[in-house]
N, C-alpha and C. Protein backbone atom coordinates (compact mmCIF):
# COMPACT_ATOMS: atom_id res chain seq x y z
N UNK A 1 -31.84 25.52 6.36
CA UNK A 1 -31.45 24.12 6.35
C UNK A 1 -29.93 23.99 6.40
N UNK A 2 -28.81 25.11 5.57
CA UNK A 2 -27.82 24.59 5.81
C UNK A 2 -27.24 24.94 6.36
N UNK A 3 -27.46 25.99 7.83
CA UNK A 3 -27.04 26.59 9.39
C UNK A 3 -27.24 24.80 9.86
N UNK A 4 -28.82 24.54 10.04
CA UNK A 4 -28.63 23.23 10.91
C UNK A 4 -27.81 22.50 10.54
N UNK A 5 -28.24 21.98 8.94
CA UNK A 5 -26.94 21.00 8.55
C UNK A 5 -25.21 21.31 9.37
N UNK A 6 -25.16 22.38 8.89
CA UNK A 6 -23.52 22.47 9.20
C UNK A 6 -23.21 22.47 11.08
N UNK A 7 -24.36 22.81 11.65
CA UNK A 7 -23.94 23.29 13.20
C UNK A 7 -24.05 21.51 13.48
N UNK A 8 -25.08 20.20 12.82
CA UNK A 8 -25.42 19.12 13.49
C UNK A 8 -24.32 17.89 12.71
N UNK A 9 -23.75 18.52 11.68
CA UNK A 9 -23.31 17.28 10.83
C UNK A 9 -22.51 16.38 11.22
N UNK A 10 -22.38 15.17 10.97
CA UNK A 10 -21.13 14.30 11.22
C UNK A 10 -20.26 14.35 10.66
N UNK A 11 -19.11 15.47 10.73
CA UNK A 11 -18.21 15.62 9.77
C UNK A 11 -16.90 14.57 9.67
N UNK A 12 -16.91 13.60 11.06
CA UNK A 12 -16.26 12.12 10.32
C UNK A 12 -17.24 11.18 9.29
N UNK A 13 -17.96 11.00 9.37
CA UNK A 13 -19.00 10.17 8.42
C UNK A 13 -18.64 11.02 7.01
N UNK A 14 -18.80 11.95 6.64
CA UNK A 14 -18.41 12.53 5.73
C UNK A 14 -17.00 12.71 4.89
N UNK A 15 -15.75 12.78 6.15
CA UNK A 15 -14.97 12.31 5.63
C UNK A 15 -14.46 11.11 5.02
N UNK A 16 -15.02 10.14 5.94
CA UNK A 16 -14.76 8.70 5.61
C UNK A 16 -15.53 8.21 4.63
N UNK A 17 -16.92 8.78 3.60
CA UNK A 17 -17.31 8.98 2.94
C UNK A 17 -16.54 9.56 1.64
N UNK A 18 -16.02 10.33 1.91
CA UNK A 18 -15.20 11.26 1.16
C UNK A 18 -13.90 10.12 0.21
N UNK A 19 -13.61 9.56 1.98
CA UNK A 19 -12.50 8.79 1.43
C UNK A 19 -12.43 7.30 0.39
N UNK A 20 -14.08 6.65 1.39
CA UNK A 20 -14.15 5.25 0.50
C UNK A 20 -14.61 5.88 -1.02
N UNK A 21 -15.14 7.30 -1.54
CA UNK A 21 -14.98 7.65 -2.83
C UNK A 21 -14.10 7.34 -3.32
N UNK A 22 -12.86 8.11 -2.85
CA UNK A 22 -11.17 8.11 -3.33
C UNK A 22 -10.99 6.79 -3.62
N UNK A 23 -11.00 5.79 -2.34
CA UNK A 23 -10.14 4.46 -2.67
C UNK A 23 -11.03 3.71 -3.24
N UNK A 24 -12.27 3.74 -3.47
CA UNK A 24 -13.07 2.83 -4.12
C UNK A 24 -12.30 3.26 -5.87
N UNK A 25 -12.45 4.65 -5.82
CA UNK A 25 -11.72 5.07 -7.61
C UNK A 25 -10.52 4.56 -7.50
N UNK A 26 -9.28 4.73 -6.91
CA UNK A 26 -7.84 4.03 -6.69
C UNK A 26 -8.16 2.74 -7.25
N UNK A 27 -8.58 1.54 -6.54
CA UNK A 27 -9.17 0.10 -7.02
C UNK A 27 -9.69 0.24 -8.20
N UNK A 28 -10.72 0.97 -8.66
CA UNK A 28 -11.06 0.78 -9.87
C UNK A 28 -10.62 0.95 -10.85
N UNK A 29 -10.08 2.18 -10.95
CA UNK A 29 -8.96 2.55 -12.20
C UNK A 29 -7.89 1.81 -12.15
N UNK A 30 -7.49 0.99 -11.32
CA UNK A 30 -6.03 0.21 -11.36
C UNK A 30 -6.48 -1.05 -11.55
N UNK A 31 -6.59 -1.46 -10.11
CA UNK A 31 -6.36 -3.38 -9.91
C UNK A 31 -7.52 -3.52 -11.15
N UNK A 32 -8.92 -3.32 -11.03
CA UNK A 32 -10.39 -3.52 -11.28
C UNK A 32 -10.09 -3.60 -12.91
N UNK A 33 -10.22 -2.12 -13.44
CA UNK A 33 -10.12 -1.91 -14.58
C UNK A 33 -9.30 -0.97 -15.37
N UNK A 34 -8.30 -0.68 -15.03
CA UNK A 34 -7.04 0.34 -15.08
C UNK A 34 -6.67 -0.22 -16.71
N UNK A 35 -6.49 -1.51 -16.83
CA UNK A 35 -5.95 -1.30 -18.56
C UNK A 35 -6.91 -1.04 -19.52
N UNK A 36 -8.52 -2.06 -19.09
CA UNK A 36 -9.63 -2.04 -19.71
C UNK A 36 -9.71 -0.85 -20.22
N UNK A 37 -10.00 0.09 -19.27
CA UNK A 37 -9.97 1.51 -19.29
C UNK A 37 -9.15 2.01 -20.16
N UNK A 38 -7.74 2.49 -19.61
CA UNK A 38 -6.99 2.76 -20.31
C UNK A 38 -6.60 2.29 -22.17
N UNK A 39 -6.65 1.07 -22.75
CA UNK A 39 -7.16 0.25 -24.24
C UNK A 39 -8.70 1.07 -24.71
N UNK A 40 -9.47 1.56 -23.90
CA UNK A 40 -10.60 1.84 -24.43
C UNK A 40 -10.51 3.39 -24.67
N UNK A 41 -9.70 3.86 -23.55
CA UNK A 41 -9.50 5.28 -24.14
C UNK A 41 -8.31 5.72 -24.82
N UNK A 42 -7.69 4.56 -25.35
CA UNK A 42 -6.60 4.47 -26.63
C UNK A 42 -5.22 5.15 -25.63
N UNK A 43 -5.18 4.92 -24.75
CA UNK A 43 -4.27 5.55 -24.07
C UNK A 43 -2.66 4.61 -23.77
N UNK A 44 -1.74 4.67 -24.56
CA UNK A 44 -0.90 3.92 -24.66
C UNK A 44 -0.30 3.54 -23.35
N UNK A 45 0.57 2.26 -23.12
CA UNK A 45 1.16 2.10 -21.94
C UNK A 45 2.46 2.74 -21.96
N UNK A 46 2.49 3.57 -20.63
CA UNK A 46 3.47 4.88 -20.48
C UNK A 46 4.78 4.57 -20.67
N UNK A 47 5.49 5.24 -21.08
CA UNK A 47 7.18 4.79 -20.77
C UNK A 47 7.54 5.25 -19.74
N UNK A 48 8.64 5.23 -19.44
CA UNK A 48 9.58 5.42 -18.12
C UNK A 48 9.30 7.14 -18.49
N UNK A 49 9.72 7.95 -19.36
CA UNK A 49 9.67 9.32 -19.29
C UNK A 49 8.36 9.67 -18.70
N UNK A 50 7.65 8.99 -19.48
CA UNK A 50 5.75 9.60 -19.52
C UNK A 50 5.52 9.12 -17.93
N UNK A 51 6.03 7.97 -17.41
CA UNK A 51 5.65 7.74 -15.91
C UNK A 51 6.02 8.56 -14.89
N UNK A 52 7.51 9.43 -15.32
CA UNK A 52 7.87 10.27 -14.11
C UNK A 52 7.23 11.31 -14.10
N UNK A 53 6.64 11.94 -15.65
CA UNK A 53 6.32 13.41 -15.49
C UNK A 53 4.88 12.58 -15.03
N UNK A 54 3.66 11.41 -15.36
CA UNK A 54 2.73 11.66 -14.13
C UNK A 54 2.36 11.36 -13.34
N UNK A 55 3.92 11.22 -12.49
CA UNK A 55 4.32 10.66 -10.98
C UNK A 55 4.29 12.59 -10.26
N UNK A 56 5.00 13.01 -11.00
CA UNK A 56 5.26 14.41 -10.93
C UNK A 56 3.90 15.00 -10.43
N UNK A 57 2.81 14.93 -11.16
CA UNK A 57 1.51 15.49 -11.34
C UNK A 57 0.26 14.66 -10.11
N UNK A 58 0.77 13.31 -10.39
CA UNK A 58 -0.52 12.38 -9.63
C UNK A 58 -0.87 13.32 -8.17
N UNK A 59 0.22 13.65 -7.37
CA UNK A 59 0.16 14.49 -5.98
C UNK A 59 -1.14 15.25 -6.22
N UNK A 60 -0.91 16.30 -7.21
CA UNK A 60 -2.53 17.19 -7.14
C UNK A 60 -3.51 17.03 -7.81
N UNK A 61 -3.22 15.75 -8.54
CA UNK A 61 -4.65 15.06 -9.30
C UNK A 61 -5.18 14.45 -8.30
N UNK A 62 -4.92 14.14 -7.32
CA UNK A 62 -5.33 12.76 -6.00
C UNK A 62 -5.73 13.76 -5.20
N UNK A 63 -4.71 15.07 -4.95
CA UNK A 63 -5.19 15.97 -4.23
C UNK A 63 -7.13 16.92 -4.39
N UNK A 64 -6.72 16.69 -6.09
CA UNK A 64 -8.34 17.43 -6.46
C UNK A 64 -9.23 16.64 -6.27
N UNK A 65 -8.91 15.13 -6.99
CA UNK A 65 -10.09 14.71 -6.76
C UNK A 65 -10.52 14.33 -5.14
N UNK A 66 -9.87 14.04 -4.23
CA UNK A 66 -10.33 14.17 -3.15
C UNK A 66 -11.18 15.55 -2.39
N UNK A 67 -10.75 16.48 -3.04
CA UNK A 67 -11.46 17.50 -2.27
C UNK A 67 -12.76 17.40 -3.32
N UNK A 68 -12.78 17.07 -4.48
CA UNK A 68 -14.16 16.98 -5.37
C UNK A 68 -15.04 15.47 -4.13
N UNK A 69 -14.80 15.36 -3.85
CA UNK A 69 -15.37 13.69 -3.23
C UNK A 69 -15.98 14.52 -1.77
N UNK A 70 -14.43 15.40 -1.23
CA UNK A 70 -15.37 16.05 -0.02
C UNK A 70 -16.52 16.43 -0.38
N UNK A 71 -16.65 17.39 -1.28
CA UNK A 71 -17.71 18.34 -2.12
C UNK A 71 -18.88 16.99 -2.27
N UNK A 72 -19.09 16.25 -2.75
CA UNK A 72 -19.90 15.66 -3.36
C UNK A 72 -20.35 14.94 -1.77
N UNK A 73 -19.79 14.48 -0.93
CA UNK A 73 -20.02 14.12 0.59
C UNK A 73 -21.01 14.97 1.18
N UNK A 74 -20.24 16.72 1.04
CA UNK A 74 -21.00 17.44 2.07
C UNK A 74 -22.51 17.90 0.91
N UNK A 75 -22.24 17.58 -0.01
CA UNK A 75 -24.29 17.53 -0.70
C UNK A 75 -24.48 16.55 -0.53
N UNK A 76 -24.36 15.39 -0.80
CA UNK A 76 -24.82 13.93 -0.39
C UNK A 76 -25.53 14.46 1.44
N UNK A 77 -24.90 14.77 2.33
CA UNK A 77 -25.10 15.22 3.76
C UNK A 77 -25.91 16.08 3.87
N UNK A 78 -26.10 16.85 3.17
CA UNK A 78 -27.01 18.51 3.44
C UNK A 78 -28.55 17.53 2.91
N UNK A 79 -28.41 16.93 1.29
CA UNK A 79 -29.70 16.27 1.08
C UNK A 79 -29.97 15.02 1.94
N UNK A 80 -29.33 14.61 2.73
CA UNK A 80 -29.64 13.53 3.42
C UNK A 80 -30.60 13.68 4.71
N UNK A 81 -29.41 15.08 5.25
CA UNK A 81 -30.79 15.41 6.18
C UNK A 81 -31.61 16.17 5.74
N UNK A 82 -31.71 16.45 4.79
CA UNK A 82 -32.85 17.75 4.23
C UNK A 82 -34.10 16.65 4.09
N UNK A 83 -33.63 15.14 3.81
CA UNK A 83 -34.49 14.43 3.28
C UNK A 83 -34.94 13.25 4.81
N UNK A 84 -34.30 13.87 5.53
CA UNK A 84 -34.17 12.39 7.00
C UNK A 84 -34.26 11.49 6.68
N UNK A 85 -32.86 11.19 5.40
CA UNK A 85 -32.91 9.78 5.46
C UNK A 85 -31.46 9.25 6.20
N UNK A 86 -31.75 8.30 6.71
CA UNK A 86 -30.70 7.61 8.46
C UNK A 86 -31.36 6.25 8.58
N UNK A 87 -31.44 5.34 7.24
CA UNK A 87 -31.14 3.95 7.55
C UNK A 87 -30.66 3.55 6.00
N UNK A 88 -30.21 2.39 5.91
CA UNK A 88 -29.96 1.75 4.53
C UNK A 88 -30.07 2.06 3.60
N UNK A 89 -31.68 1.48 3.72
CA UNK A 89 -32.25 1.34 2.41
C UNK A 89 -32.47 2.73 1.76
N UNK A 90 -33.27 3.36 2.45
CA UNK A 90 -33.17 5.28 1.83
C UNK A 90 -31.99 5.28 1.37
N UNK A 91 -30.53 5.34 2.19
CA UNK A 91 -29.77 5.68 1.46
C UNK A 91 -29.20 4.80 0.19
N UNK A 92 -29.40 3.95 0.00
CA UNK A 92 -28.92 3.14 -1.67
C UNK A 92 -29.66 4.21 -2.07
N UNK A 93 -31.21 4.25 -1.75
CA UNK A 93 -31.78 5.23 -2.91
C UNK A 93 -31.58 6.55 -3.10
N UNK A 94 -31.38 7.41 -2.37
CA UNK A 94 -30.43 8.59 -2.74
C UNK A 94 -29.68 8.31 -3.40
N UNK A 95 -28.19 7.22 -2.95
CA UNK A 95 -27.11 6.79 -3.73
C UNK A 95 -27.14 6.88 -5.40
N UNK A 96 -28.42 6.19 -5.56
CA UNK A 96 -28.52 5.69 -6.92
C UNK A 96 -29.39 6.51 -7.59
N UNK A 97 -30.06 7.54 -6.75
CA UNK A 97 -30.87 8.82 -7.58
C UNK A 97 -29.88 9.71 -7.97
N UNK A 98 -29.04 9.99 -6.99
CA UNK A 98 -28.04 11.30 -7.56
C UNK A 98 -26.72 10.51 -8.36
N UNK A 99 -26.28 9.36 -8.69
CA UNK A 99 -25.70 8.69 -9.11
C UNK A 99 -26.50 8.68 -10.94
N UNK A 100 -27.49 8.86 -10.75
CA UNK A 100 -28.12 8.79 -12.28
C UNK A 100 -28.09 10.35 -12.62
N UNK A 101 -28.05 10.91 -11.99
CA UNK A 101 -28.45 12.51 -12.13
C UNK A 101 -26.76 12.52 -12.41
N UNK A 102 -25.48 12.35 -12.14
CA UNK A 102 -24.50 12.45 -12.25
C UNK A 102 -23.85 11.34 -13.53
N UNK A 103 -24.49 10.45 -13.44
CA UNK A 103 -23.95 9.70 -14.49
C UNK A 103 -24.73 9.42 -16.24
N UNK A 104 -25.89 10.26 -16.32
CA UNK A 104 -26.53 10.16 -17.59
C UNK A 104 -25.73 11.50 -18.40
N UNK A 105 -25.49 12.66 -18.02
CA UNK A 105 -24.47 13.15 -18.76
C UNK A 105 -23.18 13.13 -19.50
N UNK A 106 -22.77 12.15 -18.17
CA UNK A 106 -21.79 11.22 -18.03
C UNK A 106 -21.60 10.40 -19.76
N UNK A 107 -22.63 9.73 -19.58
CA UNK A 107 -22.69 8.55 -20.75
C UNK A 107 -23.19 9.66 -22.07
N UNK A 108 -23.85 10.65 -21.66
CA UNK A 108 -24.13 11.06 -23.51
C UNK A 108 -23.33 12.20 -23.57
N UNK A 109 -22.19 12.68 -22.98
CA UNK A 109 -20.91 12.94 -23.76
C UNK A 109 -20.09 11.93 -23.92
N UNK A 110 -19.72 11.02 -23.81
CA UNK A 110 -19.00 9.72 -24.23
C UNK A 110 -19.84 9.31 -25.47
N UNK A 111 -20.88 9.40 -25.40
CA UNK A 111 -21.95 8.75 -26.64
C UNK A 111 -21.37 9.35 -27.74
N UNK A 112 -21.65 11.15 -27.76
CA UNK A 112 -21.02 12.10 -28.91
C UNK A 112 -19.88 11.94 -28.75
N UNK A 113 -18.92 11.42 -28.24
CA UNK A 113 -16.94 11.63 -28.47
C UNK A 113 -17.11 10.31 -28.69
N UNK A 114 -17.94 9.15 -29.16
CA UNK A 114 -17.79 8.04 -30.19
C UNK A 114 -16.97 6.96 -28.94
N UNK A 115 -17.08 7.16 -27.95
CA UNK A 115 -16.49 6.20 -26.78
C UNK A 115 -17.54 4.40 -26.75
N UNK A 116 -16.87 3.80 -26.54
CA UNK A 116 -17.15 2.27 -26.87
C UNK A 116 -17.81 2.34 -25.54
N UNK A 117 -19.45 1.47 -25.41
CA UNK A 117 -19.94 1.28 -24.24
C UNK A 117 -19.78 0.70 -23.28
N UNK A 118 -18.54 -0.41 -23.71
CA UNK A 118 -18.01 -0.51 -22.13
C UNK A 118 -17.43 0.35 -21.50
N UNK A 119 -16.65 1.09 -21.88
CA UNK A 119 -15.98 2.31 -21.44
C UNK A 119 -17.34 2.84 -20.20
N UNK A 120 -18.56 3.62 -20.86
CA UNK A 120 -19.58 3.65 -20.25
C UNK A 120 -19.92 2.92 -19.04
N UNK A 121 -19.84 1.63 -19.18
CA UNK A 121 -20.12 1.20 -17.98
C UNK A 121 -19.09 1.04 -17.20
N UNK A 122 -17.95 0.82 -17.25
CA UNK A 122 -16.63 1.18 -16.45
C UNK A 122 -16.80 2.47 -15.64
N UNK A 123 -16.70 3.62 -16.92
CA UNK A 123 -16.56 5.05 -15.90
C UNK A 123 -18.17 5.08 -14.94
N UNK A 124 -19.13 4.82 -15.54
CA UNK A 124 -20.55 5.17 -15.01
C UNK A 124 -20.65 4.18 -13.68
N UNK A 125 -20.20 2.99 -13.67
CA UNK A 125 -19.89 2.16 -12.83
C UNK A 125 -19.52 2.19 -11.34
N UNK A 126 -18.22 2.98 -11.69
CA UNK A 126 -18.04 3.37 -10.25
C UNK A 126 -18.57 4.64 -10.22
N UNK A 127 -19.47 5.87 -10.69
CA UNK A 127 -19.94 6.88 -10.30
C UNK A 127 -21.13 5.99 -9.26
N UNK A 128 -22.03 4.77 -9.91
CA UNK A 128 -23.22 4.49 -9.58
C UNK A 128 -22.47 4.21 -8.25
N UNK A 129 -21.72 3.30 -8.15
CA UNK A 129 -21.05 2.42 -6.93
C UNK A 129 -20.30 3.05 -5.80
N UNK A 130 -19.67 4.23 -5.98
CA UNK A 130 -18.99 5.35 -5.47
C UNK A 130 -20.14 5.97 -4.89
N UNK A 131 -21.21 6.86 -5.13
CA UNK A 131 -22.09 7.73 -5.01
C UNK A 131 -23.03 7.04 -3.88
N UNK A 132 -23.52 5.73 -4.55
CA UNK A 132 -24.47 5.11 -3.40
C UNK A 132 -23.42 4.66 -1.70
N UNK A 133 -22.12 4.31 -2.08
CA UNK A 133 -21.55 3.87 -1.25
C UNK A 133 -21.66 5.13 -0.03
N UNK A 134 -21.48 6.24 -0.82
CA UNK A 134 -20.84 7.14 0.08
C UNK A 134 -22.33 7.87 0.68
N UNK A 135 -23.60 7.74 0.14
CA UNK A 135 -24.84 7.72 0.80
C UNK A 135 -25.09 7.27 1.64
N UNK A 136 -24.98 5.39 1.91
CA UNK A 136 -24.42 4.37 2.72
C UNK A 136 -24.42 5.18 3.88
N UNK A 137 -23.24 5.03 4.10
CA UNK A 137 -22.16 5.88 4.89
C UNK A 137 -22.48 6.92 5.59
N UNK A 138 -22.80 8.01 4.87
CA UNK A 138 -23.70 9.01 5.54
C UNK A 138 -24.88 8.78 5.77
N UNK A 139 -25.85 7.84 5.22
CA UNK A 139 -27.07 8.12 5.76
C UNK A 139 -27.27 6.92 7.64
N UNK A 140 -26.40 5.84 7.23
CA UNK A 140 -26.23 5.11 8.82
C UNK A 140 -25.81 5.92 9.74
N UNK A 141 -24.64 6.77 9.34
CA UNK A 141 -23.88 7.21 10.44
C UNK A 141 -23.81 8.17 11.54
N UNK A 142 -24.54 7.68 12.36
CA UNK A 142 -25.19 9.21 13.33
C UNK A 142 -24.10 9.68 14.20
């Protein structure tokens, strides 16, 4: 299965997959819910020092998580066709099957580190919304 996968794949659909991951998280952690977030995980607002050193750093944090998003694209792709799913609706439901499979761990280590449940639905939020999107995406895109 993953000779065909890789010799047939749409490896723009995947990237661009890859990417509305990235910028869907960009929006969320900032404009969306960037302080929410940040107040819930007690994380003070930075000073000028604390902003340059993670201005310094953001380059290969943006850098990882994008290649984690490729990663999560090209399995989203391998189970997509493993599963022939190539319209919509299948794909929300992949989206939101492997989106639970990724996000119930998610929520019960936050549960044990005593994290407030909105927090939960913030971070779990865009996993659900991220994950199905990028199913979306790959499963239309022939």
């Amino acid at each position: 299965m993953l000779n065909q996968f890789l010799s047939n794949a749409n490896w723009l659909a995947i990237i661009v997959a890859a990417v509305a991951y990235f910028a869907l998280g960009s929006l969320w952690f900032s404009v969306l819910f960037g302080k929410q977030w940040m107040a819930l995980n007690n994380i003070p607002e930075p000073t000028p020092e604390a902003r340059a050193q993670m201005k310094s750093m953001m380059a290969m944090m943006m850098a990882k998580t994008l290649a984690m998003a490729l990663v999560l694209a090209f399995a989203i792709g391998v189970l997509s066709m493993g599963l022939s799913i190539h319209q919509c609706v299948p794909g929300i439901k992949l989206g939101l099957a492997l989106s639970a499979i990724g996000v119930i761990p998610l929520v019960m280590a936050d549960m044990y580190l005593m994290k407030p449940t909105k927090l939960w639905f913030i971070d779990a939020g865009y996993h659900v919304i991220g994950i199905t999107l990028m199913s979306i995406i790959i499963a239309v895109w022939h």
